[in-house]
N, C-alpha and C. Protein backbone atom coordinates (compact mmCIF):
# COMPACT_ATOMS: atom_id res chain seq x y z
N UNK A 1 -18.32 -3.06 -9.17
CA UNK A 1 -17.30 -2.41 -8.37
C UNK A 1 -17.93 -1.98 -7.05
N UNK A 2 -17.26 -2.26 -5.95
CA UNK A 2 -17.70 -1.81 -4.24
C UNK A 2 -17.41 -0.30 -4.52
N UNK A 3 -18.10 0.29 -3.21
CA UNK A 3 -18.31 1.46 -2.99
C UNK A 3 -17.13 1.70 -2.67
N UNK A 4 -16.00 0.86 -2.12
CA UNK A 4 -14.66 0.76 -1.84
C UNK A 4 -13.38 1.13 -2.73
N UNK A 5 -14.07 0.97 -3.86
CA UNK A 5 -13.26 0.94 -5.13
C UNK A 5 -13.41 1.78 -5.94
N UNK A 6 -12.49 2.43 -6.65
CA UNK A 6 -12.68 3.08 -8.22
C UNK A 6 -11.89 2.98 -9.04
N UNK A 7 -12.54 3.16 -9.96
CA UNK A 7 -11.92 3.09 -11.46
C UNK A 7 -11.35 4.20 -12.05
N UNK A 8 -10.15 4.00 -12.06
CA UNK A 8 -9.17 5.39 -12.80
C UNK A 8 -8.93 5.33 -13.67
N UNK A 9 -8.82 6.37 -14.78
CA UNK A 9 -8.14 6.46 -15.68
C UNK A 9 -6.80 7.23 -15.62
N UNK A 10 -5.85 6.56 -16.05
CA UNK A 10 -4.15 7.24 -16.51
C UNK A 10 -3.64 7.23 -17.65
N UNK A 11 -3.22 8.18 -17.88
CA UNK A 11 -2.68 8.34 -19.51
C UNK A 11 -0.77 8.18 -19.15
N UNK A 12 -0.23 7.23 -19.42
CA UNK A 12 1.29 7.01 -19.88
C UNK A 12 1.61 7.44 -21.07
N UNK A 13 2.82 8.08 -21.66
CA UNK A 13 2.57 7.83 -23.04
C UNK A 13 1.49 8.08 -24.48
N UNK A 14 0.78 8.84 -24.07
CA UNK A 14 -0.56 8.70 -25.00
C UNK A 14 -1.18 7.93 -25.12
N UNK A 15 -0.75 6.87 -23.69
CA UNK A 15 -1.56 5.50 -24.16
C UNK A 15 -2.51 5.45 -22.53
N UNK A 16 -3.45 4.95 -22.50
CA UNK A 16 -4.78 5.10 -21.23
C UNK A 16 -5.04 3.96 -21.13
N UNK A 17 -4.86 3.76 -19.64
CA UNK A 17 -4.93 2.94 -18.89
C UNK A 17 -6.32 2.80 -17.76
N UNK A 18 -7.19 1.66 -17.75
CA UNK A 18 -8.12 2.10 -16.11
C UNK A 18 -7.86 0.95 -15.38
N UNK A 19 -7.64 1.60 -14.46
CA UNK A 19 -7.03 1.18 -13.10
C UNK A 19 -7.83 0.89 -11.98
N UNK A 20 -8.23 -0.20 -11.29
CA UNK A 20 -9.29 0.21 -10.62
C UNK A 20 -8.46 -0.53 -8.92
N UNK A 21 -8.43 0.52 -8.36
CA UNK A 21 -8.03 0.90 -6.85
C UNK A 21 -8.87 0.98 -5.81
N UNK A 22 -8.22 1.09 -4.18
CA UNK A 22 -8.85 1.59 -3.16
C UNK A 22 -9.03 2.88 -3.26
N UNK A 23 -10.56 3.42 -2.98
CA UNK A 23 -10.76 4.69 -2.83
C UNK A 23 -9.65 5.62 -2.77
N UNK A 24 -9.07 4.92 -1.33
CA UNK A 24 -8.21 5.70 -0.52
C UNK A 24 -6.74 5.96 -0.98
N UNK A 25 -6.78 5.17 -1.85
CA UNK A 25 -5.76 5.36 -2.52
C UNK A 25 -5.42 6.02 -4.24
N UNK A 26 -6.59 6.19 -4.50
CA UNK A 26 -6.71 7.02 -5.72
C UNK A 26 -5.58 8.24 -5.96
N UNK A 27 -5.66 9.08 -5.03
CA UNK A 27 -4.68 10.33 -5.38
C UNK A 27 -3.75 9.87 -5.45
N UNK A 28 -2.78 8.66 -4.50
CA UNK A 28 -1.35 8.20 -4.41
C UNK A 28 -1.21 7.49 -6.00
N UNK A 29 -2.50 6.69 -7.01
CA UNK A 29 -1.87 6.34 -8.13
C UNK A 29 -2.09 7.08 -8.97
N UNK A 30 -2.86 8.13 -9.16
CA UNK A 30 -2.67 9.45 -9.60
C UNK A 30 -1.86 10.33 -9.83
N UNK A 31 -1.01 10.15 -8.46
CA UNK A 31 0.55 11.16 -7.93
C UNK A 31 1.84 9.77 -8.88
N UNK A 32 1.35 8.50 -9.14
CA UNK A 32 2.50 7.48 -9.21
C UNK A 32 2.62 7.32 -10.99
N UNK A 33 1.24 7.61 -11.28
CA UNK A 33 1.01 7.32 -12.74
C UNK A 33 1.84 8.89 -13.69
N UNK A 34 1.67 9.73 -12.71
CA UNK A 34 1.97 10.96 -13.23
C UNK A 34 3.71 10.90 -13.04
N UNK A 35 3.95 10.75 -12.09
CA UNK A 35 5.60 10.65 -12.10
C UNK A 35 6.29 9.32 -12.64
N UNK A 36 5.62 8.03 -12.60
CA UNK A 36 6.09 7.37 -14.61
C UNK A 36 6.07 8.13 -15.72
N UNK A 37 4.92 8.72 -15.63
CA UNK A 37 4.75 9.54 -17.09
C UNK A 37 5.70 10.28 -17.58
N UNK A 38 6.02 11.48 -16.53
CA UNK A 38 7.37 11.73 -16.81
C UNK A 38 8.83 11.21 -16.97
N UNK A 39 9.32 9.99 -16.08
CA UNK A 39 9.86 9.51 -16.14
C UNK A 39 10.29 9.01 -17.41
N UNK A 40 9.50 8.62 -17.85
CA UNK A 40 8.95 7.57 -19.34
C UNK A 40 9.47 9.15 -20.35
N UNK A 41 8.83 9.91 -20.11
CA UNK A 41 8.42 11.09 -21.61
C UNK A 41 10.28 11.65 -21.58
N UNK A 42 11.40 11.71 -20.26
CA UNK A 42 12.56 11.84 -20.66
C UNK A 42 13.29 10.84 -20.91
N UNK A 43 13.56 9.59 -20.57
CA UNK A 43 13.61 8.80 -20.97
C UNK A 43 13.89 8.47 -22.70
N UNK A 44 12.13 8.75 -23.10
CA UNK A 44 12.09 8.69 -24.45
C UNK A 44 12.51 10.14 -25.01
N UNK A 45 12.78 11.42 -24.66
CA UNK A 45 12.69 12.53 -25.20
C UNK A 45 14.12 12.49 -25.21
N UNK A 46 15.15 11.44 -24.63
CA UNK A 46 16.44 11.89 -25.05
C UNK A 46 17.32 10.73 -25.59
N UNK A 47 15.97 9.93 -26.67
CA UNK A 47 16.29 9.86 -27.72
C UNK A 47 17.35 8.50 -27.88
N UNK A 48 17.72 7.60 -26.47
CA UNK A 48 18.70 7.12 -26.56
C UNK A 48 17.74 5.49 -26.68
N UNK A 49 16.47 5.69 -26.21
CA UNK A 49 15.64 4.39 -25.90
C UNK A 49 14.65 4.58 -27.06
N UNK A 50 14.38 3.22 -27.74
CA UNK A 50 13.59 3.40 -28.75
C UNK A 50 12.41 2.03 -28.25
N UNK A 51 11.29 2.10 -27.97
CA UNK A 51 10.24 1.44 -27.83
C UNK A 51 9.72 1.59 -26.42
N UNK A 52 8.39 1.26 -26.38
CA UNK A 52 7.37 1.61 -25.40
C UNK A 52 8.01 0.55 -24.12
N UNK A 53 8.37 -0.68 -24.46
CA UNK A 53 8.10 -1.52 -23.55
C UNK A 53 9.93 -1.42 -23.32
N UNK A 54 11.23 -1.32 -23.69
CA UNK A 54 12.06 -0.24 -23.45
C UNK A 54 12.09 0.64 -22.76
N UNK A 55 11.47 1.31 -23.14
CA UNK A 55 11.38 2.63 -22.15
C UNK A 55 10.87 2.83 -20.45
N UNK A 56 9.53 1.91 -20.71
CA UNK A 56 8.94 1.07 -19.30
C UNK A 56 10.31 0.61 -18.55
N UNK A 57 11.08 -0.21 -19.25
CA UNK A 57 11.79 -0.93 -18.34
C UNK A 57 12.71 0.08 -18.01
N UNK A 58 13.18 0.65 -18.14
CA UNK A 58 14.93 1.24 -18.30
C UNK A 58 14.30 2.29 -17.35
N UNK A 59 12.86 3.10 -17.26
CA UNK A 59 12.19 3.45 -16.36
C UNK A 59 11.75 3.21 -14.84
N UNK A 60 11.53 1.58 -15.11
CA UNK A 60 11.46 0.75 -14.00
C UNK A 60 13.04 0.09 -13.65
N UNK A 61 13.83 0.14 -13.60
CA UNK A 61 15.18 0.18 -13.40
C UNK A 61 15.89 1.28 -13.21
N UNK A 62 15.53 2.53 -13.81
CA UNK A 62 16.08 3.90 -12.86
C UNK A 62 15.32 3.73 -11.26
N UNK A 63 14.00 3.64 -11.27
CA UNK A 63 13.38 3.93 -9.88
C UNK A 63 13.87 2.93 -9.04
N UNK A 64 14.20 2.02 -9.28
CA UNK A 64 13.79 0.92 -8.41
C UNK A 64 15.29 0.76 -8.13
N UNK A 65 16.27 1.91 -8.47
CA UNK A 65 17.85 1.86 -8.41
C UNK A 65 17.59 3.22 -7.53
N UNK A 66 16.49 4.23 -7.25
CA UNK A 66 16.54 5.07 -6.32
C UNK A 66 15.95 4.54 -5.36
N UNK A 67 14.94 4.34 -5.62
CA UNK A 67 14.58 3.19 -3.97
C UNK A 67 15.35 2.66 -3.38
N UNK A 68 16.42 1.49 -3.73
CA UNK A 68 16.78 0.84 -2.74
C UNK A 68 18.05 2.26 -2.39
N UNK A 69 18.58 2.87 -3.21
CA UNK A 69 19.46 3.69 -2.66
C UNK A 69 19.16 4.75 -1.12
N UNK A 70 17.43 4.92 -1.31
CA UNK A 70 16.99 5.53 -0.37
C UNK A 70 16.62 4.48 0.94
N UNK A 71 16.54 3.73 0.68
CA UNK A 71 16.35 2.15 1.40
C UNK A 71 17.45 2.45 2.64
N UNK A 72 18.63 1.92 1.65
CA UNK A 72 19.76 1.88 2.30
C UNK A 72 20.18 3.24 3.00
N UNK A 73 19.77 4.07 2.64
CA UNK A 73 20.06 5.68 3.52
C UNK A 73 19.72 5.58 4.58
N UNK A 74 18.37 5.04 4.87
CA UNK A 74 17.20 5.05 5.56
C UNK A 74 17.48 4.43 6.43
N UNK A 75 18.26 2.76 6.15
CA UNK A 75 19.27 1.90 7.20
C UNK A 75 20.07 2.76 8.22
N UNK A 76 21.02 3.88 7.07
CA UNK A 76 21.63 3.95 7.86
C UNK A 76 21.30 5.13 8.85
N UNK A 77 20.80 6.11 8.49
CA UNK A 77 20.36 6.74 9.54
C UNK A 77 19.49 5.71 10.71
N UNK A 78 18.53 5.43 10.46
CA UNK A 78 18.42 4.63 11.75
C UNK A 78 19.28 3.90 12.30
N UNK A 79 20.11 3.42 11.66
CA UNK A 79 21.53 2.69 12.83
C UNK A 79 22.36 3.78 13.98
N UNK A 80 22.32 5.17 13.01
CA UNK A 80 23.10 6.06 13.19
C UNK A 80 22.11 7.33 14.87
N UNK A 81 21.13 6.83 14.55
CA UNK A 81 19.80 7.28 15.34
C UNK A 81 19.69 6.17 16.77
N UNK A 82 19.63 5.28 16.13
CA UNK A 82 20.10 4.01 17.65
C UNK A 82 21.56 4.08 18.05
N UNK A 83 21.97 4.46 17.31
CA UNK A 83 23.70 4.47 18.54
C UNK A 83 23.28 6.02 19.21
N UNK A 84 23.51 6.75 18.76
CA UNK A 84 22.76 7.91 19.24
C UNK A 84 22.14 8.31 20.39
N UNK A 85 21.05 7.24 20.57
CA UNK A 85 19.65 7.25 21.32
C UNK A 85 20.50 6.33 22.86
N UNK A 86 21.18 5.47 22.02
CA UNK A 86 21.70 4.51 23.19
C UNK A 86 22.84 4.87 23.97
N UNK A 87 23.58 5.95 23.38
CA UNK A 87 24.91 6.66 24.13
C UNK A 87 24.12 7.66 24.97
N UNK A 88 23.25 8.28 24.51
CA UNK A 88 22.53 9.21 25.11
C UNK A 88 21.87 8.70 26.93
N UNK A 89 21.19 7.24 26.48
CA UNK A 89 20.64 6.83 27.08
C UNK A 89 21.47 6.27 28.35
N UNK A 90 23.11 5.92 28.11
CA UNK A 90 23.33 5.06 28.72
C UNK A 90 24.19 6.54 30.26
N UNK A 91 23.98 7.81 29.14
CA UNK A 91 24.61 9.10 29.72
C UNK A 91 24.10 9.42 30.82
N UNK A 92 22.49 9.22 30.65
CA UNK A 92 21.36 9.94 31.36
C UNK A 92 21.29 8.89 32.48
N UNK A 93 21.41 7.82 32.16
CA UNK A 93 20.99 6.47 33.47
C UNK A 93 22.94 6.90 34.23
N UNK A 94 24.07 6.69 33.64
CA UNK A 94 25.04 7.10 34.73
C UNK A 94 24.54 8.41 35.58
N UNK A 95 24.16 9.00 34.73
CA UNK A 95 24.02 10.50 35.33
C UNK A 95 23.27 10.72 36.93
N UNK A 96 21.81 9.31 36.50
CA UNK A 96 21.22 9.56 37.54
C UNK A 96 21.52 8.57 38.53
N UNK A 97 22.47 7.40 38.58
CA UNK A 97 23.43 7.08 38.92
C UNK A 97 24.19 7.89 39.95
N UNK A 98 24.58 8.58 39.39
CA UNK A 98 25.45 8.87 40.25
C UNK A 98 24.77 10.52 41.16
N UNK A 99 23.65 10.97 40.57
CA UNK A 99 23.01 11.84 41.31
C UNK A 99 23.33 13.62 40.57
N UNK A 100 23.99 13.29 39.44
CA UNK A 100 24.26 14.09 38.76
C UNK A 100 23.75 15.12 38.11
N UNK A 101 23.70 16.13 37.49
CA UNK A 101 23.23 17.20 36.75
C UNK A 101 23.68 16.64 35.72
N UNK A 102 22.85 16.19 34.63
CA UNK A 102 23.61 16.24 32.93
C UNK A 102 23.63 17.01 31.88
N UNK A 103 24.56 17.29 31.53
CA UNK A 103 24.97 18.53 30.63
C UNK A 103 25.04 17.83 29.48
N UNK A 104 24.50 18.04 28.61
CA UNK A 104 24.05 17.97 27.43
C UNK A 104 24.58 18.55 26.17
């Protein structure tokens, strides 16, 4: 292993995993392994999902159903941020246009 790299250990489940990552990125799968974990432990704690590799999925199909939801948020505020920026913009160029004070 490079000086670049380390080897993690993560516990899912009662079950341990080593992981071996960028340095630099250690805390982020640390912070990622820990919020599956939970994910996973309600999941299974309410009893409706029965198996490990079940539970993984239906886990990995909640998140990946908040991601793109945040995805798409994310669209739209920036669309909503460029019309914005560009009404603003097109305010300030009449403004000086015409020699104006712009009121804001």
């Amino acid at each position: 292993m490079s000086e670049t790299h380390a080897r993690v250990s993560v516990r899912i489940l009662e079950k341990e995993y080593h992981i071996t990552c960028p340095l630099d990125e250690r805390a982020d799968l640390l912070d990622s392994a820990e919020f599956l974990n939970a994910k996973m432990r309600e999941i299974r704690d309410s009893g409706k999902v029965v198996g490990l590799d079940r539970i993984a999925v239906i886990a990995a199909l909640n998140m990946t159903n908040e991601l793109l939801k945040m995805r798409n948020r994310d669209t739209h505020l920036e669309s909503d941020v460029g019309g914005r920026l560009r009404i603003l913009r097109e305010r300030v160029e009449s403004a000086l246009e015409k020699g104006q004070q712009l009121e804001l």
